[in-house]
N, C-alpha and C. Protein backbone atom coordinates (compact mmCIF):
# COMPACT_ATOMS: atom_id res chain seq x y z
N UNK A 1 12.55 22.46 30.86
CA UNK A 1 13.66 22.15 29.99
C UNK A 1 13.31 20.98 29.06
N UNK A 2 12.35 19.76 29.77
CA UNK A 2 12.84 18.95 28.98
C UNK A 2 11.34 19.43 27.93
N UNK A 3 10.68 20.10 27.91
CA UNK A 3 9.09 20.30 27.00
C UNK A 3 9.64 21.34 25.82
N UNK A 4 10.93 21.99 26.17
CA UNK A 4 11.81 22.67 25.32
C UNK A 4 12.46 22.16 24.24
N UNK A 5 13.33 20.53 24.56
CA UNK A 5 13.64 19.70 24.08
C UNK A 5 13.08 18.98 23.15
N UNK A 6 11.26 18.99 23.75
CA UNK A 6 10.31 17.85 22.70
C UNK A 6 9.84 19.01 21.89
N UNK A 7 9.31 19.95 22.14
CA UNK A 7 8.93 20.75 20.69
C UNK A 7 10.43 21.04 20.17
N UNK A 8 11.52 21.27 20.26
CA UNK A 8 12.24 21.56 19.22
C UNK A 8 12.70 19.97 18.35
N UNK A 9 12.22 19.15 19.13
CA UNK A 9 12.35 17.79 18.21
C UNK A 9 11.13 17.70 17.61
N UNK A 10 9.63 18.30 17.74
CA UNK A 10 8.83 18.33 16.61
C UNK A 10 9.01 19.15 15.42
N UNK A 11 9.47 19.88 15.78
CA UNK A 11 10.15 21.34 14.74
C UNK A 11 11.14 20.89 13.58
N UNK A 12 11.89 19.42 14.32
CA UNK A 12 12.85 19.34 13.11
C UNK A 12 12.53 18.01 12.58
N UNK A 13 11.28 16.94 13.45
CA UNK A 13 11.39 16.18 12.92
C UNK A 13 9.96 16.47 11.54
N UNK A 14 9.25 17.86 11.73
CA UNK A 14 8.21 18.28 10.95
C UNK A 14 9.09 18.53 9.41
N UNK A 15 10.31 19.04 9.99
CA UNK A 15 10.81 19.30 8.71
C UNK A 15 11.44 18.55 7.44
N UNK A 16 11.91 17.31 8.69
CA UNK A 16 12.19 16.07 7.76
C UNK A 16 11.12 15.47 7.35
N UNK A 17 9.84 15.26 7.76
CA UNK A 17 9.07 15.16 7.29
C UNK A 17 8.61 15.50 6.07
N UNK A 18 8.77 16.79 5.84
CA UNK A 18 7.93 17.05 4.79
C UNK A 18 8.96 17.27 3.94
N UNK A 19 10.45 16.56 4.10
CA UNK A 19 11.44 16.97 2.99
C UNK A 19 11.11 16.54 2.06
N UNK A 20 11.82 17.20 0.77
CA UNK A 20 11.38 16.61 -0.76
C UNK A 20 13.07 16.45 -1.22
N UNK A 21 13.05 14.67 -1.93
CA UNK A 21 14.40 14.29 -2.59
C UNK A 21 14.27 15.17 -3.28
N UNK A 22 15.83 15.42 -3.75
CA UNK A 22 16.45 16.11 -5.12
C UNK A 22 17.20 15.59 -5.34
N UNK A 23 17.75 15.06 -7.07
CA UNK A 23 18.83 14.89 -7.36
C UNK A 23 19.27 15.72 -8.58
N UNK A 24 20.54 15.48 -8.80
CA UNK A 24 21.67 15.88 -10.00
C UNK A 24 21.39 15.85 -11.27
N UNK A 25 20.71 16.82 -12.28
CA UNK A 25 20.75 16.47 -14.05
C UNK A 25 22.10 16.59 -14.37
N UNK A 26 22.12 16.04 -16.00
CA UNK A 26 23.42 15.88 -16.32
C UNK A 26 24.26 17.20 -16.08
N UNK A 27 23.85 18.72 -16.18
CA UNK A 27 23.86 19.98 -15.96
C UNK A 27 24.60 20.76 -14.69
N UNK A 28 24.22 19.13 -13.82
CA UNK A 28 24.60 20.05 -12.41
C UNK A 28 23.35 20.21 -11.33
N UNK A 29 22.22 21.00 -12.26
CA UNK A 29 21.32 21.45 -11.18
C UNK A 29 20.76 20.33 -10.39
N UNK A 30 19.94 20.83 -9.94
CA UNK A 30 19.12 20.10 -8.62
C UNK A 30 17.74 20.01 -9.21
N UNK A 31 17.27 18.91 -9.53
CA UNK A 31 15.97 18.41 -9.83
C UNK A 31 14.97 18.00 -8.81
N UNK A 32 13.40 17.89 -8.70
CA UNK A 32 13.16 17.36 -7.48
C UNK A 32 12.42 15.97 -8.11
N UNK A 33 12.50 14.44 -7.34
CA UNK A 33 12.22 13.66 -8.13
C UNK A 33 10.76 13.50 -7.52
N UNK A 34 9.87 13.02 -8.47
CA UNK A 34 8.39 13.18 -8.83
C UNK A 34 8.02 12.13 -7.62
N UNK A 35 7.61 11.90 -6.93
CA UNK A 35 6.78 10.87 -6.05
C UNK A 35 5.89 9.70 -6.95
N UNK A 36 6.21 8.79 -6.42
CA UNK A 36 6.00 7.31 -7.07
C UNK A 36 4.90 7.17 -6.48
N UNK A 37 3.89 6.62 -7.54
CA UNK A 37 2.50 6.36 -7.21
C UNK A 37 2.71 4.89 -6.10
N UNK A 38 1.98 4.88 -4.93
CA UNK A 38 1.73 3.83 -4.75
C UNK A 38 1.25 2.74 -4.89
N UNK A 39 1.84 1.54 -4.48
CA UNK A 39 1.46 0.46 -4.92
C UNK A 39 0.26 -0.53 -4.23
N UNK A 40 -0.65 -0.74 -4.95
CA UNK A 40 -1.99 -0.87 -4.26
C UNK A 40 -2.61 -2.57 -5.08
N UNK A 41 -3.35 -3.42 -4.25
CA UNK A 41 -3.76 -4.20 -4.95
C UNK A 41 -5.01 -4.36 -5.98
N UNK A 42 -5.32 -4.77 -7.19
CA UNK A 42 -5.78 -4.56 -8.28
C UNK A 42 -6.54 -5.74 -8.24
N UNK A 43 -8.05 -5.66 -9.53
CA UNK A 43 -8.46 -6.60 -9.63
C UNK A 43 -8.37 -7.14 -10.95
N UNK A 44 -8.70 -8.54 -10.75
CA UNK A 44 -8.14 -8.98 -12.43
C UNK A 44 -9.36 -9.28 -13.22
N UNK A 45 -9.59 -10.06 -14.58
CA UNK A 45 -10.69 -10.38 -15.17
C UNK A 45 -11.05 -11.85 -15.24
N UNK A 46 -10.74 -12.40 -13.83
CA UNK A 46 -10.63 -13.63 -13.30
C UNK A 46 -11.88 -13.38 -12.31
N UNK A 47 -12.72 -14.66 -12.29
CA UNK A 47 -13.46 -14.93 -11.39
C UNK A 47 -12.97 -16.34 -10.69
N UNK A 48 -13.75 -16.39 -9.53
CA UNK A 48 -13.35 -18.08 -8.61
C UNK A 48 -14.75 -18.53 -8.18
N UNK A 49 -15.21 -19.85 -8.61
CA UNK A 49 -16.25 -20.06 -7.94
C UNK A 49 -16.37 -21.37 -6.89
N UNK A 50 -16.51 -21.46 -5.93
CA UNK A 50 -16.27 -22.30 -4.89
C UNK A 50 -17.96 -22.54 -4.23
N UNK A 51 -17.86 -23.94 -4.38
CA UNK A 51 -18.70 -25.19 -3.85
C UNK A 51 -20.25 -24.94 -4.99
N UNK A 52 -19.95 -24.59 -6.32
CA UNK A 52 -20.93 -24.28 -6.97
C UNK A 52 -21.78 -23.03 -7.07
N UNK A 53 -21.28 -22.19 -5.74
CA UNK A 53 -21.82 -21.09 -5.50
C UNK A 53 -21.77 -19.49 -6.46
N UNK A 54 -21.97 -18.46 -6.46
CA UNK A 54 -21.74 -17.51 -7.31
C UNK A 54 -20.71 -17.27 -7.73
N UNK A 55 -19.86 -16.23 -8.85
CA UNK A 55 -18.30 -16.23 -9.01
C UNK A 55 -18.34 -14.94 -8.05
N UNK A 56 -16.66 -14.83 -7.67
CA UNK A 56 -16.19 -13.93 -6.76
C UNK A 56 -14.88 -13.86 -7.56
N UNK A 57 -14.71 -12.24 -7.82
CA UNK A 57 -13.68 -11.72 -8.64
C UNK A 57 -12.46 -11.93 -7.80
N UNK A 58 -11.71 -11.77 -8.47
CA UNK A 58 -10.00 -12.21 -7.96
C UNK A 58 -9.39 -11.16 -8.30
N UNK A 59 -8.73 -11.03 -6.94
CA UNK A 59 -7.55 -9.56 -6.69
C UNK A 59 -6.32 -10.60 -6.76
N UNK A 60 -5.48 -9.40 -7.35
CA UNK A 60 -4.19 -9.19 -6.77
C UNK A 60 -3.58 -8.89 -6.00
N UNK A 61 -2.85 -9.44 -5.28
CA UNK A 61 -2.02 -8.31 -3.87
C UNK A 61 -0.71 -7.20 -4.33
N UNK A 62 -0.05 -6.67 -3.70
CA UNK A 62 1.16 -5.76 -3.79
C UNK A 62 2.25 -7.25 -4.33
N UNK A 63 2.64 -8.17 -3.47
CA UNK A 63 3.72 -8.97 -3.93
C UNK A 63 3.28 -10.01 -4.94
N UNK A 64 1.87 -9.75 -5.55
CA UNK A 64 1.50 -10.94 -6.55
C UNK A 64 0.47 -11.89 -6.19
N UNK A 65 0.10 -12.32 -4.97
CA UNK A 65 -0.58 -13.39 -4.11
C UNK A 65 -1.71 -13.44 -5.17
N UNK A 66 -2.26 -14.09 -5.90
CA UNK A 66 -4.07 -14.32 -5.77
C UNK A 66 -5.37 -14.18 -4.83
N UNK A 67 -6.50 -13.50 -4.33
CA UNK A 67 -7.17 -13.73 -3.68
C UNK A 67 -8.46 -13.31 -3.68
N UNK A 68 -9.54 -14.24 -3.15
CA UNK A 68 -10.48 -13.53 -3.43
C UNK A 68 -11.05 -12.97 -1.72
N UNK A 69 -12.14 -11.97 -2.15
CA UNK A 69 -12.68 -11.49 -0.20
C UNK A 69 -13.79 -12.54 0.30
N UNK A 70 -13.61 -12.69 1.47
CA UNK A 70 -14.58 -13.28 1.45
C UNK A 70 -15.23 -13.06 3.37
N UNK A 71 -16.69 -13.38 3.45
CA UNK A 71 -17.34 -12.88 4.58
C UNK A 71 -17.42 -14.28 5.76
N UNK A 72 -16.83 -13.53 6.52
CA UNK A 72 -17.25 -14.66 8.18
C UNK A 72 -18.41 -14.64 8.34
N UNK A 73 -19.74 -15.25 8.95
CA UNK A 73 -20.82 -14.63 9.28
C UNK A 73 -20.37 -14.52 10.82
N UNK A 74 -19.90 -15.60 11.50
CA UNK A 74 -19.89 -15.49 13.15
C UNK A 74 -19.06 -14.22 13.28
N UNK A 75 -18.23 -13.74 12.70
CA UNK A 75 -17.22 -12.55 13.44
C UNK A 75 -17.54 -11.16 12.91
N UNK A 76 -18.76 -11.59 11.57
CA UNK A 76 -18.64 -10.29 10.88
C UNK A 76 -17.40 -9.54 9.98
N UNK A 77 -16.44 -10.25 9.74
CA UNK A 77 -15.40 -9.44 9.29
C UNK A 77 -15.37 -10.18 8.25
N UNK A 78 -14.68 -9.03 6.86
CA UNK A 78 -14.37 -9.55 5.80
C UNK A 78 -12.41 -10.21 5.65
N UNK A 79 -11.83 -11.28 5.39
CA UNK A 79 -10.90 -11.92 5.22
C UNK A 79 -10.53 -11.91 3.84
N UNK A 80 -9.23 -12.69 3.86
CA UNK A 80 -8.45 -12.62 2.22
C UNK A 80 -8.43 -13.91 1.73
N UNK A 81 -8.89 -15.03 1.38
CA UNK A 81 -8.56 -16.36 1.36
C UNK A 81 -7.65 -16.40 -0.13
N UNK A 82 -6.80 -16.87 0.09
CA UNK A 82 -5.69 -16.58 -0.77
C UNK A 82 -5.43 -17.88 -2.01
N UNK A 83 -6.04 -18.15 -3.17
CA UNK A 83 -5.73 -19.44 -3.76
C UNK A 83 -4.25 -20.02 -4.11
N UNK A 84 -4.22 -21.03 -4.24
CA UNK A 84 -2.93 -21.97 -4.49
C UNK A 84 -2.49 -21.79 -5.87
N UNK A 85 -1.15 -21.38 -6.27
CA UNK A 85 -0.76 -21.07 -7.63
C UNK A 85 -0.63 -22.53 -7.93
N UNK A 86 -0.72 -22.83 -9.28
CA UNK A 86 -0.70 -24.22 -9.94
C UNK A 86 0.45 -24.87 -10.80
């Protein structure tokens, strides 16, 4: 009973899933509205150069932040160090 229960809750939650909005033209009908590109961070034509060393281009984030990437050597991972607006 209850394995009855979970596939018919994949069944409907597949369907909301893959619903598509529609709204109202002035007309009446039913339009479907276009999917909005997402919003992704960009780079600018800004460089940063820190302690004399090479320049490192400067991103943008989604809410605006400044930042450039930059490498740990002990952890191996790349980070965001984020500069101070002025």
């Amino acid at each position: 009973m209850k394995n009855a229960f979970f596939i018919t809750g994949l069944i409907f939650a597949s369907f909301a899933a893959t619903a598509q909005t529609m709204t109202k033209d002035e007309n009446g009908n039913f339009v479907q509205v276009k999917a909005e590109t997402a919003v992704h961070d960009s780079t600018t034509t800004h460089t940063a150069k820190f302690n004399g060393k090479k320049d490192e281009p400067v991103y943008i984030g989604k809410r605006g932040g400044m930042y450039v990437i930059r490498y740990a050597k002990k952890s191996g991972k790349f980070y965001r160090k984020y500069l101070k607006r002025e």
